[in-house]
N, C-alpha and C. Protein backbone atom coordinates (compact mmCIF):
# COMPACT_ATOMS: atom_id res chain seq x y z
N UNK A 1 0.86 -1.18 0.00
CA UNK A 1 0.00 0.00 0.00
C UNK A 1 0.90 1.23 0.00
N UNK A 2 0.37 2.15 -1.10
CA UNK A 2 1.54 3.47 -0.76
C UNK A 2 0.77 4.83 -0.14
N UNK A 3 1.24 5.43 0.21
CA UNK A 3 0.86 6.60 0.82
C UNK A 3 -0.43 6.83 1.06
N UNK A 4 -0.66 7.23 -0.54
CA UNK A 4 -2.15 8.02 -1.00
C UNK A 4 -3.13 7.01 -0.69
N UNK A 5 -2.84 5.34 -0.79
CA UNK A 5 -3.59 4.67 -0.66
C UNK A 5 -4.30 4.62 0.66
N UNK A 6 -2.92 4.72 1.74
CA UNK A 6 -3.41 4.37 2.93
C UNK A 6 -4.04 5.81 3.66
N UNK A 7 -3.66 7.00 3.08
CA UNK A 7 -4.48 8.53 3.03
C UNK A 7 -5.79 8.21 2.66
N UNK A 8 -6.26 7.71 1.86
CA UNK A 8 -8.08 7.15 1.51
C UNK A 8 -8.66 6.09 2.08
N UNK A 9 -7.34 5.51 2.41
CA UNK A 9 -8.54 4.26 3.15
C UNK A 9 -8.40 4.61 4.72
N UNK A 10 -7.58 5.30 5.10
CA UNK A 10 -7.85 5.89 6.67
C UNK A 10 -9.21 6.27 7.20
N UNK A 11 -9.79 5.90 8.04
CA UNK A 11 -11.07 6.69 9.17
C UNK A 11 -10.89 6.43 10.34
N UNK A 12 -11.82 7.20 10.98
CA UNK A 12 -11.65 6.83 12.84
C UNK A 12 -13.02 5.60 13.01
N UNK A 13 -11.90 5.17 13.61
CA UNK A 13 -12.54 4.09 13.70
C UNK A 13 -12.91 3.68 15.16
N UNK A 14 -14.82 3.23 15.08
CA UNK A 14 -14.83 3.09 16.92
C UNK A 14 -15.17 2.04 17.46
N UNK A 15 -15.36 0.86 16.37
CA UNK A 15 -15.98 -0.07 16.76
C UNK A 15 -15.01 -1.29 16.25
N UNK A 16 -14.11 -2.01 17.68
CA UNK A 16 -13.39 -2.86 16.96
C UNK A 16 -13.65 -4.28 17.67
N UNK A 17 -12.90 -5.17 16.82
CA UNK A 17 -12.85 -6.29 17.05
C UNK A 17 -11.89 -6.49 18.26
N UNK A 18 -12.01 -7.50 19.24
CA UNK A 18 -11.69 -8.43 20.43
C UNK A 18 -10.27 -8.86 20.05
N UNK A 19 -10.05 -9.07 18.48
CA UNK A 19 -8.52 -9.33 18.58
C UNK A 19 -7.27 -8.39 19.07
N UNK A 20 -6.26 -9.19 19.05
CA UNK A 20 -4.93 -8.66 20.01
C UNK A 20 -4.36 -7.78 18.87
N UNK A 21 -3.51 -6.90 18.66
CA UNK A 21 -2.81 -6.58 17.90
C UNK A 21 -1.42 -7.15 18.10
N UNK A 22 -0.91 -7.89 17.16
CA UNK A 22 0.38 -8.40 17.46
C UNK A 22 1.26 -7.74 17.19
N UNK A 23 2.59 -8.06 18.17
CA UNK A 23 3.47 -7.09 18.94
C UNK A 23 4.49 -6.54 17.50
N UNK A 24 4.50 -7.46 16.59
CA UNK A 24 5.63 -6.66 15.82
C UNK A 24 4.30 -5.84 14.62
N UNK A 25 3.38 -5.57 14.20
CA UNK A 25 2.87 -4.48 14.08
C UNK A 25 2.55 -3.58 15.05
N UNK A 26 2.34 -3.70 16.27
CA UNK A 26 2.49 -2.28 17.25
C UNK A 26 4.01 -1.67 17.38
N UNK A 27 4.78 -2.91 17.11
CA UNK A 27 6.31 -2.32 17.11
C UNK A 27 6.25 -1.29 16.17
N UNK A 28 6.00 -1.65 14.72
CA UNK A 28 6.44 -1.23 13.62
C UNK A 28 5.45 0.05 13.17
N UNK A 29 4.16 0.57 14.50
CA UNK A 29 3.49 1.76 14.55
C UNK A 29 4.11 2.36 15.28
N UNK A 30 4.91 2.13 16.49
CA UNK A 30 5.65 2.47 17.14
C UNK A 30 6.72 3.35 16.43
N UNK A 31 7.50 2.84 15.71
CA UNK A 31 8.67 2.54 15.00
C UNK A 31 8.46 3.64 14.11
N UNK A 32 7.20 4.06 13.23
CA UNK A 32 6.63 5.14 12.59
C UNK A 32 6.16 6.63 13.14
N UNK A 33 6.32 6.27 14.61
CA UNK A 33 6.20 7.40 15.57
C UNK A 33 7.39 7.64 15.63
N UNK A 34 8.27 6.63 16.13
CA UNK A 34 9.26 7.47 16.59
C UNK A 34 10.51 8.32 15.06
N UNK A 35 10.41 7.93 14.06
CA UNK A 35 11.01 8.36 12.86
C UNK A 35 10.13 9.54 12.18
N UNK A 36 9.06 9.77 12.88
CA UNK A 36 8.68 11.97 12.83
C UNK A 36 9.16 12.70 13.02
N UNK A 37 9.23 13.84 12.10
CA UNK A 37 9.73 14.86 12.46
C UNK A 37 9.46 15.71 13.58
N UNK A 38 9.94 16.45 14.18
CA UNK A 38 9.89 17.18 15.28
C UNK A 38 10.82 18.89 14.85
N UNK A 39 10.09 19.36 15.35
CA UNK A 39 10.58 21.05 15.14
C UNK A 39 12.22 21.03 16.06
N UNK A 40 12.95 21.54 15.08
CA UNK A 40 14.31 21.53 15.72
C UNK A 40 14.85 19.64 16.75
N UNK A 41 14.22 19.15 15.89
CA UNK A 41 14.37 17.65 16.15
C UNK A 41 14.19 17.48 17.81
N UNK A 42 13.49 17.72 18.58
CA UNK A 42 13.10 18.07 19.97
C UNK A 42 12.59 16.70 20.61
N UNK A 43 11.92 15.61 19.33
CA UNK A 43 11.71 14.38 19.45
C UNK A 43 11.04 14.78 21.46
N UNK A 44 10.13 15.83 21.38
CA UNK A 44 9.45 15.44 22.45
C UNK A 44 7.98 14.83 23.12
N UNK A 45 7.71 13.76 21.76
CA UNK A 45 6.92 12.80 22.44
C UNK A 45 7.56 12.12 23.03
N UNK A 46 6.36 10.89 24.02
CA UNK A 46 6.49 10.05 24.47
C UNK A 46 5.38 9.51 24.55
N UNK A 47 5.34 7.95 24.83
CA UNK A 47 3.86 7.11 24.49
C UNK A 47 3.59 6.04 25.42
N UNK A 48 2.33 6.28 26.15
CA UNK A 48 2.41 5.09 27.24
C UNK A 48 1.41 4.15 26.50
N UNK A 49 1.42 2.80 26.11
CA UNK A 49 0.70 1.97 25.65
C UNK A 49 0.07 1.11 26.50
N UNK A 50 -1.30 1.32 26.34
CA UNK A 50 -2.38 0.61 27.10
C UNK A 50 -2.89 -0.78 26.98
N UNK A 51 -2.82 -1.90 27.06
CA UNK A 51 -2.82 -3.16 26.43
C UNK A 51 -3.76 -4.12 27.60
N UNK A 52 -3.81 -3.66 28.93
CA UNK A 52 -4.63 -4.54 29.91
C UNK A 52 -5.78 -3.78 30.10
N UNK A 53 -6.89 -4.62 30.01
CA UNK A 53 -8.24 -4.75 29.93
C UNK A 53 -8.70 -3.29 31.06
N UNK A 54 -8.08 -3.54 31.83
CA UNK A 54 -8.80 -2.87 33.56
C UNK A 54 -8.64 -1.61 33.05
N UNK A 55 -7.23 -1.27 32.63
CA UNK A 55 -6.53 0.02 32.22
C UNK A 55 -7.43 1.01 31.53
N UNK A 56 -7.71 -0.14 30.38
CA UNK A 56 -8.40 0.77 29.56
C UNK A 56 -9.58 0.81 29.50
N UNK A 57 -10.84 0.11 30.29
CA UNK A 57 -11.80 1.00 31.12
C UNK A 57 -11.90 1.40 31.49
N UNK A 58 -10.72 2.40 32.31
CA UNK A 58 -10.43 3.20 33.46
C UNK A 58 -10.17 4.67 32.11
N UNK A 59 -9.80 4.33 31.47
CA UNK A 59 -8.98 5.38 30.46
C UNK A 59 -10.45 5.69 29.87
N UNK A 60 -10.69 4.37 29.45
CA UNK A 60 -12.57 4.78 28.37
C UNK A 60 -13.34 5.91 29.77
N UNK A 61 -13.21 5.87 31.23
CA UNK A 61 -13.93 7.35 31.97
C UNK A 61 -13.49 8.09 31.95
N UNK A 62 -12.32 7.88 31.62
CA UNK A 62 -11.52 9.26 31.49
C UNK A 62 -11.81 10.01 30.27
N UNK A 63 -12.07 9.09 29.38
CA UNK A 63 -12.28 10.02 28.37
C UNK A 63 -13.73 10.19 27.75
N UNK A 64 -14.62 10.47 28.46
CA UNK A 64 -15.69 10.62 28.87
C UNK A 64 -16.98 9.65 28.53
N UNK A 65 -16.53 8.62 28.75
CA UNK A 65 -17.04 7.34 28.67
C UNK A 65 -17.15 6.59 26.92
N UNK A 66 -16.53 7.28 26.58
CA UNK A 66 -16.49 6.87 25.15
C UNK A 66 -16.30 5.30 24.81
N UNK A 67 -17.59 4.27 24.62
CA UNK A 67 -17.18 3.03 24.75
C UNK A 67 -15.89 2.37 24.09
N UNK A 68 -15.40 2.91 22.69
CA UNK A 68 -14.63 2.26 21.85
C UNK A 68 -13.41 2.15 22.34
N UNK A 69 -13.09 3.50 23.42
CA UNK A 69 -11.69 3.34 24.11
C UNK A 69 -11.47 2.29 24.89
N UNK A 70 -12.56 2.04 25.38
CA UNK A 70 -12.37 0.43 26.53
C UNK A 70 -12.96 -0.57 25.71
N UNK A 71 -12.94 -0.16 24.56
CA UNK A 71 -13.25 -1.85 23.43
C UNK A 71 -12.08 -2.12 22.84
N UNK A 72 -10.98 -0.88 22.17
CA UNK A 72 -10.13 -0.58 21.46
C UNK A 72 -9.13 -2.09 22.19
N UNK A 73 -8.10 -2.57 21.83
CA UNK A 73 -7.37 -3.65 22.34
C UNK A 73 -6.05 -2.70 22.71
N UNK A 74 -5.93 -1.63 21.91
CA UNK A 74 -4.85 -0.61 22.70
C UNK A 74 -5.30 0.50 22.77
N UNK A 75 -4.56 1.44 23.30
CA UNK A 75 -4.84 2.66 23.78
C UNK A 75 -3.58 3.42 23.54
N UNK A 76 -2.80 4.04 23.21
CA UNK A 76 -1.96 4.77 23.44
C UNK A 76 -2.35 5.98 23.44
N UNK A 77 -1.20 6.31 25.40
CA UNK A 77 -1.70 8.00 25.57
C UNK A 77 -0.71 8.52 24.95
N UNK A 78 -0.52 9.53 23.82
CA UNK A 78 0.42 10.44 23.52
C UNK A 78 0.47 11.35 24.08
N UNK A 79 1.69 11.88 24.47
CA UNK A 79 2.03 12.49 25.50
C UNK A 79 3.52 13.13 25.14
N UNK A 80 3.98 14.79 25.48
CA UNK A 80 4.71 15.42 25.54
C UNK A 80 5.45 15.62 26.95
N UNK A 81 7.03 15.35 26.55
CA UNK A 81 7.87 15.95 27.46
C UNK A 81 8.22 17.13 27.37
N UNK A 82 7.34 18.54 27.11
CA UNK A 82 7.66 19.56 26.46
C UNK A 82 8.39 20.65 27.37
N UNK A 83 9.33 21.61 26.66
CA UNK A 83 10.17 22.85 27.57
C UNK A 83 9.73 24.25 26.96
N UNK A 84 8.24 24.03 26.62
CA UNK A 84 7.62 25.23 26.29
C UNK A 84 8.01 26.02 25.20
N UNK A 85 9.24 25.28 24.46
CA UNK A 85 9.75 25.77 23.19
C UNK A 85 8.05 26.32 21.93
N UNK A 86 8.47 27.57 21.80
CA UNK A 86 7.27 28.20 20.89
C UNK A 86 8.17 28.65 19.82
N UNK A 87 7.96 28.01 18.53
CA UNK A 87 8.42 28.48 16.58
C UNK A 87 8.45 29.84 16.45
N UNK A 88 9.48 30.31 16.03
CA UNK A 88 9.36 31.90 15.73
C UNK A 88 7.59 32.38 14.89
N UNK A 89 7.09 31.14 14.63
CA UNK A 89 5.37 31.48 13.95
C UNK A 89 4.21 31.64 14.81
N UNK A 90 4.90 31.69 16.15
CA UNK A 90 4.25 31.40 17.70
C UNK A 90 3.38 30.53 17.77
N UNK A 91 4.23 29.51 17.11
CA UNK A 91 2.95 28.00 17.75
C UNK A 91 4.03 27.46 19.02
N UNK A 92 3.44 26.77 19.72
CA UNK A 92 4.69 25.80 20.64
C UNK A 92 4.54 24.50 19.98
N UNK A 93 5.35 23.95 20.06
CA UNK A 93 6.13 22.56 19.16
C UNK A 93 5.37 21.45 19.69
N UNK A 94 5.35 21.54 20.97
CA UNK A 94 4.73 19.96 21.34
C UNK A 94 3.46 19.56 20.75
N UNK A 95 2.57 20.22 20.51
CA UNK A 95 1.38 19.55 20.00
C UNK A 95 0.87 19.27 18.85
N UNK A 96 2.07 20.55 17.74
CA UNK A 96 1.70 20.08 16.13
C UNK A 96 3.22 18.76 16.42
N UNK A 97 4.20 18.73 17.07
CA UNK A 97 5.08 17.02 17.04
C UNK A 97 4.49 16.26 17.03
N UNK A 98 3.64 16.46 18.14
CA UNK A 98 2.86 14.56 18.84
C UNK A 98 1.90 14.43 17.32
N UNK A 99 0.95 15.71 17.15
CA UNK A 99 -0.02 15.58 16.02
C UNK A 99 0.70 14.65 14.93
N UNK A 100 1.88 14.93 14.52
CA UNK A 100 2.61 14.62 13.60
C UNK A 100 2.93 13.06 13.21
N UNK A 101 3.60 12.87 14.81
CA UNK A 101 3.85 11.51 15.16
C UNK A 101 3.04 10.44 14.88
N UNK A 102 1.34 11.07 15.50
CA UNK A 102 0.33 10.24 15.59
C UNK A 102 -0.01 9.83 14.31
N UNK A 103 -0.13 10.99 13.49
CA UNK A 103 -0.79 10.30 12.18
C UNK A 103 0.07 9.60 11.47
N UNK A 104 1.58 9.90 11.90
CA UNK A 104 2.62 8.55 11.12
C UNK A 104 1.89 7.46 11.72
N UNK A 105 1.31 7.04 13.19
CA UNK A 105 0.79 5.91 13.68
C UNK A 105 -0.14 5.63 12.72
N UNK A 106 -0.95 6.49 13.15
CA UNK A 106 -2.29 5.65 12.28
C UNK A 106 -2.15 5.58 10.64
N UNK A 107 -1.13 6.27 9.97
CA UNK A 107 -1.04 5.84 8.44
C UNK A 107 -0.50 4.56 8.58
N UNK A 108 0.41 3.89 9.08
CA UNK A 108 1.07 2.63 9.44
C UNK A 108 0.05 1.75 9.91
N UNK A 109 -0.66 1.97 11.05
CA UNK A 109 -1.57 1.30 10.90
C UNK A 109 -3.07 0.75 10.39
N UNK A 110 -3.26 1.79 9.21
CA UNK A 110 -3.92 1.73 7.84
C UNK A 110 -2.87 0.48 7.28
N UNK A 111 -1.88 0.52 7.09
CA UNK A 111 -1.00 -0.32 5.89
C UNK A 111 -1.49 -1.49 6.74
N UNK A 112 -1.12 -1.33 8.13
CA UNK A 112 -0.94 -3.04 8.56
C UNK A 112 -2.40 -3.61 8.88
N UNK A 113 -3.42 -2.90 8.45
CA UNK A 113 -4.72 -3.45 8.66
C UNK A 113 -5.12 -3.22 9.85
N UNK A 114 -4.98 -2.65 10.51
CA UNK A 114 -5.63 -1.94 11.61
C UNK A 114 -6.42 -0.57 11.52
N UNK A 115 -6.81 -0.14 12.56
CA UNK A 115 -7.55 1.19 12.39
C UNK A 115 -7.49 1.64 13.79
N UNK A 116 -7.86 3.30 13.63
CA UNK A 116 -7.55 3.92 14.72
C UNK A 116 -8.30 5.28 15.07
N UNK A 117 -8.67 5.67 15.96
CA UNK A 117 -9.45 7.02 16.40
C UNK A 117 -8.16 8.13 17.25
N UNK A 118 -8.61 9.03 16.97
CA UNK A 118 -7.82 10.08 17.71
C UNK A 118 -8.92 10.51 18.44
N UNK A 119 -8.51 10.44 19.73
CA UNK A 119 -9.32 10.80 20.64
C UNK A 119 -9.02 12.47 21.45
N UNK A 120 -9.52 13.43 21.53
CA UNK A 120 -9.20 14.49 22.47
C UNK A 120 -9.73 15.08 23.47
N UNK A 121 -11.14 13.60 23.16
CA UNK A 121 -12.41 14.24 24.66
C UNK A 121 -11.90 13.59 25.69
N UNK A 122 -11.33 14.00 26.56
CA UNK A 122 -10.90 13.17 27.79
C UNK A 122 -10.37 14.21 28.80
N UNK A 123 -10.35 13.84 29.69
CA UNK A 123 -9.50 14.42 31.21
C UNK A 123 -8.05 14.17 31.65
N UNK A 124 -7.40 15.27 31.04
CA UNK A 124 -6.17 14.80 31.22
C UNK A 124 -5.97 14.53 32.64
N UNK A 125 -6.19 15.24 33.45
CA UNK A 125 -5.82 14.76 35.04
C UNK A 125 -6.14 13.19 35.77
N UNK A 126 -7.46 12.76 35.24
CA UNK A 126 -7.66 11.59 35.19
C UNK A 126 -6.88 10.70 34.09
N UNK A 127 -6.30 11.05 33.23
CA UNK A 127 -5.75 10.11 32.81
C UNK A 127 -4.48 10.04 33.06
N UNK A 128 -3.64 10.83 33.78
CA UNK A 128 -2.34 11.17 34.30
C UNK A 128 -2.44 10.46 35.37
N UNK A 129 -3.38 10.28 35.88
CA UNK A 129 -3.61 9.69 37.06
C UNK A 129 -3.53 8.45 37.19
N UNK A 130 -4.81 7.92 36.22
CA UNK A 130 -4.59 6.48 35.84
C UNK A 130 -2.99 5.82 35.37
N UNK A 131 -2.33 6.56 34.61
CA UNK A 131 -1.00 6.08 33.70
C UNK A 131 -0.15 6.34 34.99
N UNK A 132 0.09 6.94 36.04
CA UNK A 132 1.44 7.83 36.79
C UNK A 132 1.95 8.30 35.88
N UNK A 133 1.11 9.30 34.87
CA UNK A 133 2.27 10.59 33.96
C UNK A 133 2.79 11.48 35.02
N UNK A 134 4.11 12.12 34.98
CA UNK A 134 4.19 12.78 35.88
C UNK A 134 3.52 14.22 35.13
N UNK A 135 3.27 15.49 36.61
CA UNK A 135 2.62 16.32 36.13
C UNK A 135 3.15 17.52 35.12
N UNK A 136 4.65 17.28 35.16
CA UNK A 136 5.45 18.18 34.02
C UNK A 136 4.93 17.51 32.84
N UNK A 137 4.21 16.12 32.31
CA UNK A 137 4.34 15.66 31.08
C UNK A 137 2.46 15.95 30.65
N UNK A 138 2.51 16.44 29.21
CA UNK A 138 1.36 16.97 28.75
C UNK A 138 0.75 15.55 28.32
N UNK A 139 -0.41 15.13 28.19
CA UNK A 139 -1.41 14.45 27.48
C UNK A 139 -1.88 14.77 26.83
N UNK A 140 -1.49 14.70 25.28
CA UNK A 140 -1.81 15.81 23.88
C UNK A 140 -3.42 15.21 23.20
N UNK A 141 -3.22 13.34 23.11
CA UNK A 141 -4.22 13.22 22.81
C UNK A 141 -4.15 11.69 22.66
N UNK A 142 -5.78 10.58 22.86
CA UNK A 142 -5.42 9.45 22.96
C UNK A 142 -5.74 8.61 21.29
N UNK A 143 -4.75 7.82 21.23
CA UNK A 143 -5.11 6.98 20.10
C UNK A 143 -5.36 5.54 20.53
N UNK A 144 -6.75 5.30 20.29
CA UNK A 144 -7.53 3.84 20.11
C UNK A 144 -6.76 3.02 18.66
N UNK A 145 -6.12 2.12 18.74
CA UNK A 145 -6.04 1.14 18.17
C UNK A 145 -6.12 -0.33 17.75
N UNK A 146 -6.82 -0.91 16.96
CA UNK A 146 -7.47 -2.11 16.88
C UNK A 146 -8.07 -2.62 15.64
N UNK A 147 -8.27 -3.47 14.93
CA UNK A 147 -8.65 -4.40 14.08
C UNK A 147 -10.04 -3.90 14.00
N UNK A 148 -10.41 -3.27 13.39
CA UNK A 148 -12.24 -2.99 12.75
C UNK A 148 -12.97 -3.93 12.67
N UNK A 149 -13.95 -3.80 13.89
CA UNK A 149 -15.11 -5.08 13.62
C UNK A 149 -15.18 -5.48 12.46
N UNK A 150 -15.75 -4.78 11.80
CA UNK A 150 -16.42 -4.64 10.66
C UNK A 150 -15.95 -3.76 9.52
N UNK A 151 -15.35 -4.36 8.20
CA UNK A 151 -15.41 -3.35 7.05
C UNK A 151 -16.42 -2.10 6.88
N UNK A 152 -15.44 -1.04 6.80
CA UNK A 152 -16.14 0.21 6.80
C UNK A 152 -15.67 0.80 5.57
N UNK A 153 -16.35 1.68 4.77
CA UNK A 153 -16.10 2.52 3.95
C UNK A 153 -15.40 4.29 4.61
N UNK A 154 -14.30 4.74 4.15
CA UNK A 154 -14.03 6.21 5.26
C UNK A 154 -15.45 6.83 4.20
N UNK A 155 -15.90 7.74 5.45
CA UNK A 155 -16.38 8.98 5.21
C UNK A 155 -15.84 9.66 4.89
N UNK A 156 -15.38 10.22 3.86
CA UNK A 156 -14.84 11.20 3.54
C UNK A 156 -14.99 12.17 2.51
N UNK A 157 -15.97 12.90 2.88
CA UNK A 157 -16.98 13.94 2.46
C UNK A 157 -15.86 15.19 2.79
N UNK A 158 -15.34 15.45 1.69
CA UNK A 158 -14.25 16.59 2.30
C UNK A 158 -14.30 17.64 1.12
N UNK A 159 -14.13 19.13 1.08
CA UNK A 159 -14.36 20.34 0.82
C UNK A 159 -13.51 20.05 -0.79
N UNK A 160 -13.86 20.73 -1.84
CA UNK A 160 -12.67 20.44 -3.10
C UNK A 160 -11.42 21.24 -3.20
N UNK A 161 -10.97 21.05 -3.58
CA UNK A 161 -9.29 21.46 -3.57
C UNK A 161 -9.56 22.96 -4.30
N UNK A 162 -10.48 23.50 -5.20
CA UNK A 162 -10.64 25.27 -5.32
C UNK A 162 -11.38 25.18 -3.91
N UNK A 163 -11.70 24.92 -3.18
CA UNK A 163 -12.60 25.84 -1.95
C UNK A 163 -11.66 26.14 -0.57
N UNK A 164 -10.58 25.39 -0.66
CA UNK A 164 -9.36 25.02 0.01
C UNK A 164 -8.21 25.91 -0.36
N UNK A 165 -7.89 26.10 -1.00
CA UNK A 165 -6.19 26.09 -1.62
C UNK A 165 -6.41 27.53 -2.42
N UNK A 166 -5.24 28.31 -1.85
CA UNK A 166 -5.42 29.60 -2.87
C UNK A 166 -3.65 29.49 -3.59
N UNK A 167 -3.33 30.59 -4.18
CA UNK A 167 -2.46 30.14 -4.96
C UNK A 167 -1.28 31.41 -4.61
N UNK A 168 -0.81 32.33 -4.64
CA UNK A 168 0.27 33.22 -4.19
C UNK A 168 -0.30 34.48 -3.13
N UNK A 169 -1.95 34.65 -2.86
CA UNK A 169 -2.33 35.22 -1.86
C UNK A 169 -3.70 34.26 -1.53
N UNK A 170 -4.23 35.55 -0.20
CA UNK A 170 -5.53 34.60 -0.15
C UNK A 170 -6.80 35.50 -0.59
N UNK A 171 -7.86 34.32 -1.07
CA UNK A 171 -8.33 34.73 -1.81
C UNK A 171 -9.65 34.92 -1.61
């Protein structure tokens, strides 16, 4: 599968199957996180992976009961070790990195037949809580990962490329 492919067949996905994800494709989503770019190479994610049952019903209240998170077979909290570094464009780095990181995850795990939700409704304090993040480390946002019950078609009802895109100003 190349790129564009796995760019169209991507969706969030909330309803998965009971199977395990095996360890050398979580490696190798892993493995796609960690080879993102990062602003001034700052490489300040970090990722706690959720894999026991209890955990991640505890994580699915945290994130405001959203069933698929405590159906999902993983969970990973993405999470910043950030030093408040802000881009001369005044964004701060940590949250378009992790953003970055994540969707290397979930394009990887488009290829390897999995599927995945980005989650951002949740409580970070409760979920810092649940994981022992310490409180210097941010909780940017959670990714559900898991095997799709069910074949889905993506929704992807998206705006056309003139309604989007201007060309040397805006227009």
């Amino acid at each position: 599968m190349n790129v564009m492919e796995a760019i169209k067949k991507r969706y969030s996905v909330r309803d998965y199957d009971k199977r395990p994800v095996e360890k050398e494709k979580l490696d190798s989503i892993l493995e796609a996180a960690r080879l993102a770019p990062s602003a001034s190479n700052r490489q300040e994610w970090r990722f706690v992976v959720v894999q026991d049952k209890d955990t991640r019903q505890e994580l699915m209240k945290a994130a405001k009961n959203q069933s698929f998170v405590g159906e999902a077979p993983v969970v990973i909290a993405c999470c910043a070790k950030h030093d408040g570094h802000v881009m001369s464009c005044g964004q701060l780095c940590y949250p378009i990195d992790v953003a970055i990181a994540m969707e290397h995850m979930a394009l990887k795990a488009t290829e390897e037949g999995l599927g995945t939700c980005w989650v951002g409704a949740f409580y970070e304090d409760k979920v810092k809580e649940i994981l022992k993040i310490p409180e210097d480390i941010r909780v940017v946002e959670l990714l559900a990962l898991g095997y799709p019950a069910k074949p889905s078609a993506p929704n992807k009802q998206r705006l056309s490329i003139k309604d989007i895109v201007m060309y040397e100003k805006w227009k």
